[in-house]
Protein backbone atom coordinates (compact mmCIF):
# COMPACT_ATOMS: atom_id res chain seq x y z
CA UNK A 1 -3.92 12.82 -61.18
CA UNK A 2 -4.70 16.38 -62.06
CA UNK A 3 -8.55 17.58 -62.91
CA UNK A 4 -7.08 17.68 -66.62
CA UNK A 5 -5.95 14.11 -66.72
CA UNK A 6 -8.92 12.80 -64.89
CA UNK A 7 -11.54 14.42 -66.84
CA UNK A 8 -8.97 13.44 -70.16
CA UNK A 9 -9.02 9.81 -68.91
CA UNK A 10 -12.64 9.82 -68.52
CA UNK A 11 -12.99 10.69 -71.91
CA UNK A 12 -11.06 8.31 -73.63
CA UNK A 13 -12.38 5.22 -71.53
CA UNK A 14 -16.17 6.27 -72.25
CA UNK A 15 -15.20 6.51 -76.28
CA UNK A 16 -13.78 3.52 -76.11
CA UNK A 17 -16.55 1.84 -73.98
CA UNK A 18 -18.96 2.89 -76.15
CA UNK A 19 -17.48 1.98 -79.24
CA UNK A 20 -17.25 -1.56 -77.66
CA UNK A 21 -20.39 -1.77 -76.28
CA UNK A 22 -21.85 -1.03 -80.15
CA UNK A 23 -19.19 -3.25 -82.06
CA UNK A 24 -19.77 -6.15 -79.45
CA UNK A 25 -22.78 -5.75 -77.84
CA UNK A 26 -25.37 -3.74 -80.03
CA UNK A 27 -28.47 -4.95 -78.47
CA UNK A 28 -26.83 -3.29 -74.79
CA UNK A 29 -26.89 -0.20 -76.50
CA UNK A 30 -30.39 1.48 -75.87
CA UNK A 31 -30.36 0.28 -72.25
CA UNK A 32 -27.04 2.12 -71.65
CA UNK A 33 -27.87 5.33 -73.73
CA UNK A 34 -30.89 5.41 -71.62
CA UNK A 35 -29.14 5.66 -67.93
CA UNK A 36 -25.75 7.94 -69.03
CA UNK A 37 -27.93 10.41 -71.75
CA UNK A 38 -29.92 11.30 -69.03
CA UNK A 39 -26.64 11.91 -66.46
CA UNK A 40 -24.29 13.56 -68.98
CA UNK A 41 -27.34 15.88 -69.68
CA UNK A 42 -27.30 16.55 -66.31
CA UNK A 43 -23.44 17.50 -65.96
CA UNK A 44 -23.89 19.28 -68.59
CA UNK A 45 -26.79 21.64 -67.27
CA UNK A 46 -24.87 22.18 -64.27
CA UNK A 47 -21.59 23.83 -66.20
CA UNK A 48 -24.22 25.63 -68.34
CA UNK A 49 -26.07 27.48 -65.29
CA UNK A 50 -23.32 28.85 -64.09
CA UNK A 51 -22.27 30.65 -67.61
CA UNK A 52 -24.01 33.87 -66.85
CA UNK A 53 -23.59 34.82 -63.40
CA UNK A 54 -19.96 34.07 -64.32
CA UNK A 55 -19.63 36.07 -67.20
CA UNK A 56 -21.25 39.18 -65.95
CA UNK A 57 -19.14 39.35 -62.56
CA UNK A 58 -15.71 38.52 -64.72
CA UNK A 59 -16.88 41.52 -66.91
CA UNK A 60 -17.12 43.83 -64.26
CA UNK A 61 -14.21 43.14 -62.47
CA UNK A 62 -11.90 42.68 -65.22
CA UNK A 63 -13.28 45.61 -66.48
CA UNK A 64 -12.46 47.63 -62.53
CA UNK A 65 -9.24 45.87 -62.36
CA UNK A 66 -7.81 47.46 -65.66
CA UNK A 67 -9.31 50.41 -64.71
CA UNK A 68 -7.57 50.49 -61.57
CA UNK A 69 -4.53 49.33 -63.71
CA UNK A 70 -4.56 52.44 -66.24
CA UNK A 71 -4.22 54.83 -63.33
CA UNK A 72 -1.03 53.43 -62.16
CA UNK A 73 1.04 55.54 -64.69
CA UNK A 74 1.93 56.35 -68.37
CA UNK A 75 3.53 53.03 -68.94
CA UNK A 76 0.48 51.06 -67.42
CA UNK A 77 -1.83 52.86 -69.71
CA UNK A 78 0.43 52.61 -73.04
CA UNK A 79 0.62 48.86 -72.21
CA UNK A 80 -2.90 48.21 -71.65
CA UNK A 81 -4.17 50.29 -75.00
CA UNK A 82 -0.95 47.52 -76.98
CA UNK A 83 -2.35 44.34 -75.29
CA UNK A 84 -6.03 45.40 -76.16
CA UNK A 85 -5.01 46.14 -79.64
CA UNK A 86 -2.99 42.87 -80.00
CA UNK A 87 -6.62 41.05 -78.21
CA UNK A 88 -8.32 42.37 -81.11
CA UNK A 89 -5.43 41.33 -83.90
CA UNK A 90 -5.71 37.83 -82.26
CA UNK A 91 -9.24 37.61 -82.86
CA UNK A 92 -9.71 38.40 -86.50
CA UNK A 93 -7.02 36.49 -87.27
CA UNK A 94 -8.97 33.47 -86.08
CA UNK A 95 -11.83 34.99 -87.87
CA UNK A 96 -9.76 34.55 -91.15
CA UNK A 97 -7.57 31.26 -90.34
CA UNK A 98 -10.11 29.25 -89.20
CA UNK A 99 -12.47 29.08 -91.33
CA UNK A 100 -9.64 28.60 -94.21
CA UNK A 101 -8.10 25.79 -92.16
CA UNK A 102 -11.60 24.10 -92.07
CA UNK A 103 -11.73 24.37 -96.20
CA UNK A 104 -8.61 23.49 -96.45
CA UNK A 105 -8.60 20.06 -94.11
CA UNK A 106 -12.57 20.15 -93.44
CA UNK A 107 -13.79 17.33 -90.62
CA UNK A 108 -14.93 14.51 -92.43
CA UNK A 109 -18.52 14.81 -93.23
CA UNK A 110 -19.56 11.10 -92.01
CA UNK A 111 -18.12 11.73 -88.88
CA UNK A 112 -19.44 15.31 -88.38
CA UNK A 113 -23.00 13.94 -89.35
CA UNK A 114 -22.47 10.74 -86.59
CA UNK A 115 -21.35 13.35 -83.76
CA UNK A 116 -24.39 15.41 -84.35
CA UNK A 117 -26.72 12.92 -83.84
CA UNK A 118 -24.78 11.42 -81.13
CA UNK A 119 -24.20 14.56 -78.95
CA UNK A 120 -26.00 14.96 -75.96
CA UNK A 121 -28.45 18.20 -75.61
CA UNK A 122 -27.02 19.73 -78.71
CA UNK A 123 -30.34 20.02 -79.97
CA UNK A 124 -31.24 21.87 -83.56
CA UNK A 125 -29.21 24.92 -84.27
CA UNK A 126 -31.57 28.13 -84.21
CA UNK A 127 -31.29 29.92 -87.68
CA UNK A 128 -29.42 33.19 -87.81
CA UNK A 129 -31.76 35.82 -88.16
CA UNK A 130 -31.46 38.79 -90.57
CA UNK A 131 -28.75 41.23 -89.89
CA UNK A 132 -30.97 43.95 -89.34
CA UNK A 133 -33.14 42.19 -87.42
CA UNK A 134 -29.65 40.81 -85.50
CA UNK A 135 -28.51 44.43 -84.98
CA UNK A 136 -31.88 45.81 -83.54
CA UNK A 137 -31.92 43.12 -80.90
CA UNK A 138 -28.60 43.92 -79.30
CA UNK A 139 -29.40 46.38 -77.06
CA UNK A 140 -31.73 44.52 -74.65
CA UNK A 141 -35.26 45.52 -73.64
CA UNK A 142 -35.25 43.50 -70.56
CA UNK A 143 -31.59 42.00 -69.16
CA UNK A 144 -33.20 39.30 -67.23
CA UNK A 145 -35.08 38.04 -70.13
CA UNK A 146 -31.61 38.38 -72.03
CA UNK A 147 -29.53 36.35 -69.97
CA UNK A 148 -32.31 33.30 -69.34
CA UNK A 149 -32.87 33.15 -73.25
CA UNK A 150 -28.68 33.12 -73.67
CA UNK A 151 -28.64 36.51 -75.58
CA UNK A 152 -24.96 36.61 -74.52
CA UNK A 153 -24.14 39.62 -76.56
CA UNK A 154 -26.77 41.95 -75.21
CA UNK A 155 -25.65 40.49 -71.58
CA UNK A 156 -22.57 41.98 -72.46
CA UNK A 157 -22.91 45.51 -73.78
CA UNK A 158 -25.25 45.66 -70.88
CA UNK A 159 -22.80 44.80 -68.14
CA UNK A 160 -19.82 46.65 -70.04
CA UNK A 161 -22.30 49.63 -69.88
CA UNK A 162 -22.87 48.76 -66.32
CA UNK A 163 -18.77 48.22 -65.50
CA UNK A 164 -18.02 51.92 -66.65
CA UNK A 165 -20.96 53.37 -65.22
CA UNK A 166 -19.88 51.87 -61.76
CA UNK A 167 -16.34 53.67 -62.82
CA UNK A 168 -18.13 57.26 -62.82
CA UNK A 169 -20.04 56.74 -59.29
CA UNK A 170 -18.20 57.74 -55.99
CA UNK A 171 -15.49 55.70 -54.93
CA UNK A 172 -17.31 54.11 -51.81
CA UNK A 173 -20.45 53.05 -54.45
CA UNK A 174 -17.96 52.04 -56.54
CA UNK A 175 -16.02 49.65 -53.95
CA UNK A 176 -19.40 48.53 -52.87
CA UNK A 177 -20.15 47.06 -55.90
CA UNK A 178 -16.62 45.73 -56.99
CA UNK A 179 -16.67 44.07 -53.77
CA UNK A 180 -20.04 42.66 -54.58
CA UNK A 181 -19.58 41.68 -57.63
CA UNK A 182 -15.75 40.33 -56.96
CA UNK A 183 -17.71 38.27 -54.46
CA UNK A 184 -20.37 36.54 -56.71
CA UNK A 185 -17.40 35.95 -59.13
CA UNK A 186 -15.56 33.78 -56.30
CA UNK A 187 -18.87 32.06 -55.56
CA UNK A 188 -19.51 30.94 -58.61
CA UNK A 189 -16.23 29.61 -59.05
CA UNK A 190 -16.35 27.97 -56.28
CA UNK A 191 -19.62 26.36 -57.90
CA UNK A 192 -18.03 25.50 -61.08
CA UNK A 193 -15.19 23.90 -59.12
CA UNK A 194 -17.71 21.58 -57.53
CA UNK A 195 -19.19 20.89 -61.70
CA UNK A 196 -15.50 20.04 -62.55
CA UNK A 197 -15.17 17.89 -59.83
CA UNK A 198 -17.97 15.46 -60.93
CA UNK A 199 -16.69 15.85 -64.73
CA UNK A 200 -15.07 12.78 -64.73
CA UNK A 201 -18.96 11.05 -64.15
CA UNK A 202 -20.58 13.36 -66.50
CA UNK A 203 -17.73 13.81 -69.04
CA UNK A 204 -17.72 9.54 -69.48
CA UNK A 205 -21.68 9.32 -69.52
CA UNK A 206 -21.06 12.10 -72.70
CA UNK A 207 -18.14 9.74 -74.34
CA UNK A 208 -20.01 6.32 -73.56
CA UNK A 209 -23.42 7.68 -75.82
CA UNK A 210 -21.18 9.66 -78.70
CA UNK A 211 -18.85 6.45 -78.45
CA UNK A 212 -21.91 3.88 -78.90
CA UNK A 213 -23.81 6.35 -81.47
CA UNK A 214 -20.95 7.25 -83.47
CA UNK A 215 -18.08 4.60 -83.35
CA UNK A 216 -14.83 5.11 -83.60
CA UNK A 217 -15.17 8.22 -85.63
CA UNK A 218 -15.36 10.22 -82.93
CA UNK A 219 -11.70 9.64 -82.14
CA UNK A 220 -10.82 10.86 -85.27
CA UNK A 221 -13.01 13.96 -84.88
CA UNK A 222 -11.24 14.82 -81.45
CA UNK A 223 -8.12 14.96 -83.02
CA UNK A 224 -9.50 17.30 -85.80
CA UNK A 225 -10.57 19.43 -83.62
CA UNK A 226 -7.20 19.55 -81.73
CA UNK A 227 -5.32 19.84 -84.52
CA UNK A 228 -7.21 23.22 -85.91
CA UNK A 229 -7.67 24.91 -82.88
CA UNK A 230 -4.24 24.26 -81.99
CA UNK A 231 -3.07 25.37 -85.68
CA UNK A 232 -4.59 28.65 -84.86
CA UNK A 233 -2.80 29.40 -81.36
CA UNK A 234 0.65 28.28 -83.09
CA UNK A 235 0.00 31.16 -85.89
CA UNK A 236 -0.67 33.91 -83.04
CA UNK A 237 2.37 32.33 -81.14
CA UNK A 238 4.52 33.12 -84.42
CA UNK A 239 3.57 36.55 -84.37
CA UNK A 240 5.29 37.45 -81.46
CA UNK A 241 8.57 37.23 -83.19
CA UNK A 242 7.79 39.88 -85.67
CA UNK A 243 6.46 41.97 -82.93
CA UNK A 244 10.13 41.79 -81.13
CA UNK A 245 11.60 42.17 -84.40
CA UNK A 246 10.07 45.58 -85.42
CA UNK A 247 8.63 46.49 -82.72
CA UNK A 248 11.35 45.91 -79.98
CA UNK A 249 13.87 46.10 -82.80
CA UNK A 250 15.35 42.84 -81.07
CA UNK A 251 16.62 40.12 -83.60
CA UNK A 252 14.85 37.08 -84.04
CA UNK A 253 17.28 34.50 -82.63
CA UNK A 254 18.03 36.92 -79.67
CA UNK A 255 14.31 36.99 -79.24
CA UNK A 256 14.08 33.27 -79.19
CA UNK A 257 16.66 32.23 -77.07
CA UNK A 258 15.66 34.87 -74.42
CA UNK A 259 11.91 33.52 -74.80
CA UNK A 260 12.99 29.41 -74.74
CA UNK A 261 12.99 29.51 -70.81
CA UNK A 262 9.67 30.94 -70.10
CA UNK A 263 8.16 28.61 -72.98
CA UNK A 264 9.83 25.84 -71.28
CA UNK A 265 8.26 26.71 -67.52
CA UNK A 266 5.16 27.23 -69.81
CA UNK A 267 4.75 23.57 -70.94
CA UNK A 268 5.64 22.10 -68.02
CA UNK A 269 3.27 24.23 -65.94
CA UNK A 270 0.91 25.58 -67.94
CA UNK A 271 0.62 28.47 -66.08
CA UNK A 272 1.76 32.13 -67.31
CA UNK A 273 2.07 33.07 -63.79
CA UNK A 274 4.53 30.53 -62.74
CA UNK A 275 6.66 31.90 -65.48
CA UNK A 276 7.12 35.31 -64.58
CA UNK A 277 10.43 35.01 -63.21
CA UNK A 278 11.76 33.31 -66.39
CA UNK A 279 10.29 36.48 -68.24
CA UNK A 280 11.54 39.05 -66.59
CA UNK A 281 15.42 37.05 -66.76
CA UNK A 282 14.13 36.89 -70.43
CA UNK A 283 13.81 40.76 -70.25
CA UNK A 284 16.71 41.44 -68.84
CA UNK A 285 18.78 39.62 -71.77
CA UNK A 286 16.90 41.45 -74.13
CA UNK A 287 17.99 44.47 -72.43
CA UNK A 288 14.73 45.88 -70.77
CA UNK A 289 14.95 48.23 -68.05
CA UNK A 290 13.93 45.98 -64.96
CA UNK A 291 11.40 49.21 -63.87
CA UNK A 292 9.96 48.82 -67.02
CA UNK A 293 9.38 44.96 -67.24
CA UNK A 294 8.68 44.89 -63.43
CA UNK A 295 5.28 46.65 -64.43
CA UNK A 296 4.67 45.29 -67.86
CA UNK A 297 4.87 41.57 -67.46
CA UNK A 298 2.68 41.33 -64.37
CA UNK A 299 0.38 43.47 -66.10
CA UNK A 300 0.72 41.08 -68.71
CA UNK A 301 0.02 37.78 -67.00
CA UNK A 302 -2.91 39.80 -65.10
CA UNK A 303 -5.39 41.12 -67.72
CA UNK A 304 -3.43 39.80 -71.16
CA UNK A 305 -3.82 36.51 -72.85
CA UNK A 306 -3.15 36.90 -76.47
CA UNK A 307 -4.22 33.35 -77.66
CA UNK A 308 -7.97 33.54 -75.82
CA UNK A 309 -9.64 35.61 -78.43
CA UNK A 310 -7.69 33.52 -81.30
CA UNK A 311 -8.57 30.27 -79.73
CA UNK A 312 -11.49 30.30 -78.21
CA UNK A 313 -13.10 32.10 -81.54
CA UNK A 314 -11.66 28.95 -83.16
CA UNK A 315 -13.63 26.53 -81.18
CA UNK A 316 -16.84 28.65 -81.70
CA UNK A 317 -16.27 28.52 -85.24
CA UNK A 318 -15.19 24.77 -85.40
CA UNK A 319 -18.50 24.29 -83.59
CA UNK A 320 -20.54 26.02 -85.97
CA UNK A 321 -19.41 24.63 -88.81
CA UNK A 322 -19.58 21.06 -87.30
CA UNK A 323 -22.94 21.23 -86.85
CA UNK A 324 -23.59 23.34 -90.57
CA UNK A 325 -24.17 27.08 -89.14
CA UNK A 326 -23.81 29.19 -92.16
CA UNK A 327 -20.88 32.16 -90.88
CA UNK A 328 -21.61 35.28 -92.69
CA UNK A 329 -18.46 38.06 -92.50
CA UNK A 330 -20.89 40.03 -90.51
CA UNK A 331 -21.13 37.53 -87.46
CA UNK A 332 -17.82 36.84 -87.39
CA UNK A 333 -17.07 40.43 -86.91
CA UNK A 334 -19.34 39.80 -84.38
CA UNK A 335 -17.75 37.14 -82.57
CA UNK A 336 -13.95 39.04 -83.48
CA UNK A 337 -15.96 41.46 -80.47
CA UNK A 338 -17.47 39.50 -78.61
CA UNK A 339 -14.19 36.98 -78.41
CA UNK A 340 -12.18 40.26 -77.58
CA UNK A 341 -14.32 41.40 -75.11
CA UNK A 342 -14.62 38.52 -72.64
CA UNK A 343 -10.94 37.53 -72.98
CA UNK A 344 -10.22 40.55 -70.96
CA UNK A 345 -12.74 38.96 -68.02
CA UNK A 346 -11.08 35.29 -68.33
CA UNK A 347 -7.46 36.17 -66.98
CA UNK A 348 -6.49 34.16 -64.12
CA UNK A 349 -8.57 31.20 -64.76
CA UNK A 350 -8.17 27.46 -64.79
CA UNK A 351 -7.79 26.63 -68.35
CA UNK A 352 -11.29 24.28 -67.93
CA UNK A 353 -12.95 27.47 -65.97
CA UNK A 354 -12.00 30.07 -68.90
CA UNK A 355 -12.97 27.65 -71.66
CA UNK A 356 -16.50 27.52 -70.65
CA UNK A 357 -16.98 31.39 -69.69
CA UNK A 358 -15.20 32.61 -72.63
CA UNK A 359 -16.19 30.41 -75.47
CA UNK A 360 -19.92 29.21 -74.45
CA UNK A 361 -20.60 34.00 -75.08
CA UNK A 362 -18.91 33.63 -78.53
CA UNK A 363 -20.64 30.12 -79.70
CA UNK A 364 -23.90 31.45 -78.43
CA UNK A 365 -23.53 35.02 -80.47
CA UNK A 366 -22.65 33.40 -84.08
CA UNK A 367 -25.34 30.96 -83.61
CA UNK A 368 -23.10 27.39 -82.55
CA UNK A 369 -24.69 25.33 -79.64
CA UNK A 370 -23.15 25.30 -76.26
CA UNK A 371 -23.92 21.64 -75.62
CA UNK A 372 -20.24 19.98 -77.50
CA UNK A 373 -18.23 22.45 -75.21
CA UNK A 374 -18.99 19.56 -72.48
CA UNK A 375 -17.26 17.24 -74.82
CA UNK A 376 -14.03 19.43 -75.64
CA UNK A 377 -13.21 20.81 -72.47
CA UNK A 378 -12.01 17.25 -72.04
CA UNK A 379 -9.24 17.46 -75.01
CA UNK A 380 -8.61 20.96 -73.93
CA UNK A 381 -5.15 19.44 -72.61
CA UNK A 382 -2.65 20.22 -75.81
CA UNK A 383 -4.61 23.69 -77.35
CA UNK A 384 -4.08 24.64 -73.12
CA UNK A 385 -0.44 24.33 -73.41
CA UNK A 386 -0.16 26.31 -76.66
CA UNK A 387 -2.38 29.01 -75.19
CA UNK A 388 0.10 29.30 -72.47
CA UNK A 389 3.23 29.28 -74.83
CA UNK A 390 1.83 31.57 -76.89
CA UNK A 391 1.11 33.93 -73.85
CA UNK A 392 4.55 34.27 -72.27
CA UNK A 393 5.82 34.58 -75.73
CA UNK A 394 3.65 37.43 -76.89
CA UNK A 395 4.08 38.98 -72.64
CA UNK A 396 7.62 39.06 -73.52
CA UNK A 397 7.75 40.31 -76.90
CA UNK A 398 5.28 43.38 -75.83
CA UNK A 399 7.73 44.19 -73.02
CA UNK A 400 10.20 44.45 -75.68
CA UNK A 401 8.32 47.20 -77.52
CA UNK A 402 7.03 48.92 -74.54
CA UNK A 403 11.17 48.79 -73.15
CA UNK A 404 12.02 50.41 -76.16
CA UNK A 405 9.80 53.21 -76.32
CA UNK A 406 10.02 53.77 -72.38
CA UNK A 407 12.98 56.94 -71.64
CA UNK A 408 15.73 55.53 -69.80
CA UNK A 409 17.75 57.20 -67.17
């Protein structure tokens, strides 16, 4: 079985084990809670420490890599100022979908009150201080007092700051550090590999207590969560068509049949890199010069994923109103940057990997606990497949635009 349908399995036999233990064994209940709280807390600590050493070296080498990227040429740069402009569209539109979806279909309020008290290490949610008060702490005082306390957005303009300052040094400094920091990026990978491996242990001690706690509710809530999240990628998947439409000046249906292949190699795989060669066929029937998709759409699969900001802003706000944060338009402009920001250090990742390093920054920054992440990155199955669609659709639609702009010979 893959890690997906392992730590998926995992999480539907601990629901359901805990649902049974509480329907048919009540009196069972506090003994079990008592050995698997204790080990999904444990799981749960270990995908948690490796947030921030993860986060800062993704930062810093996505932020070399596209660099290195904008020097290649004219057409390199005019792609990579479109697919940080469509990172930043994807994001407030979560910012505005979301939390409509959630008022329009909210999560039942018995089961959102059940899965609080039934979630391990979620804790009480912090209050939101003052704007001004929010504003004057971003820029950190000390950066290793920042990233133990979880101040994720002042980790962040402090290693962006850092990224671009290593751009300005001379080039053997600068390879010194890339190299160093490329390095502490594959170690902790290799660290979070090791987490994922044991998920299936700590993901089931996590289902067997919110299972017992909070009954069969929690299946319910799951596929809630699934459905809204989800909802969200399909709307940012939609607007690719458009984006052919006026800004490749392709027709729609031309657009879609040329797309269907690559969305097909995108289900089955889930992996925008296995579908480059459908894309660039897809290009060619759209009528793209192949020098000009030949650099856009592995520039695309490298450093652009359209539906991370969208989605994983979704999950941080699905969190935070789960658990009753109060989402002022000023923090979620906040997370629309923040969610922007680390999608371009997430490219290339496992689906499970990415969730973590790119959602736990955004949840932390609006306020939402990290702790139900543990939970989700077990259902993360169906939103991962839309993600994937939605980025070889949107890859493919940009290469339209940038084709039609480009001079041909």
């Amino acid at each position: 079985m893959s890690q997906a349908t392992r730590i998926l399995s995992s999480l539907l036999i601990g629901l359901s084990a805990g649902v049974a233990l509480a329907a048919f064994a009540p009196g069972a209940v506090p003994g079990t809670i008592a050995v698997a709280e204790p080990v999904g807390t444990a799981w749960l600590h270990g995908l948690q420490m490796t947030i921030a050493p993860l986060v800062v070296s993704l930062l810093v080498t996505g932020v070399a890599a596209t660099a290195e990227a904008a020097k290649a040429g004219r057409l390199a740069g005019r792609a990579i100022t479109l697919y940080v402009a469509f990172l930043f569209a994807s994001a407030t539109i979560a910012a505005l979908v979301t939390p409509l979806i959630l008022a329009i279909v909210p999560l039942p309020a018995a089961s959102a009150a059940a899965l609080r008290g039934a979630l391990v290490g979620a804790g009480p949610v912090p209050a939101v201080p003052p704007l001004g008060e929010f504003f004057a702490g971003i820029v950190p005082t000390n950066i290793v007092h920042a990233a133990a306390n979880d101040a994720f957005l002042s980790l962040i303009i402090f290693t962006l700051v850092f990224a671009f300052a290593i751009a300005r040094i001379e080039a053997e400094g600068r390879a010194l550090l890339v190299r160093f920091f490329t390095a502490l990026r594959d170690a902790m990978l290799v660290v979070i590999d090791w987490v994922l491996w044991i998920a299936p242990a700590g993901v089931f001690a996590l289902a067997l207590v919110v299972g017992a706690r909070a009954g069969s509710g929690a299946f319910g809530a799951l596929v809630h969560y699934i459905l809204v999240v989800s909802s969200v990628g399909v709307i940012v998947t939609l607007l690719a068509y458009p984006v052919a439409r006026f800004g490749g000046g392709v027709p729609l249906t031309r657009f879609a049949r040329a797309a269907l292949p690559s969305q097909a190699v995108a289900i089955s795989t889930q992996s925008s890199l296995a579908s480059v060669p459908a894309m660039i066929e897809g290009a060619r029937g759209l009528d793209v010069p192949v020098e000009t998709a030949g650099v856009t759409l592995p520039l695309a699969v490298a450093i652009f994923r359209v539906t991370g900001p969208s989605m994983n802003l979704a999950v941080a706000i699905y969190v935070a109103t789960w658990f009753g944060v109060a989402l002022s338009p000023a923090t979620l402009a906040i997370g629309v940057v923040v969610a922007t920001l680390t999608s371009l250090g997430s490219v290339s990742l496992p689906g499970t990997v990415s969730y973590v390093s790119a959602i736990a920054p955004i949840a932390g920054t609006i306020g939402a606990p990290v702790a139900p992440l543990g939970l989700l990155v077990a259902v993360e199955t169906i939103p991962d497949i839309i993600r994937t669609v939605g980025n070889v659709t949107m890859d493919l639609a940009t290469t339209a635009w940038l084709g039609r702009r480009e001079p041909r010979d």
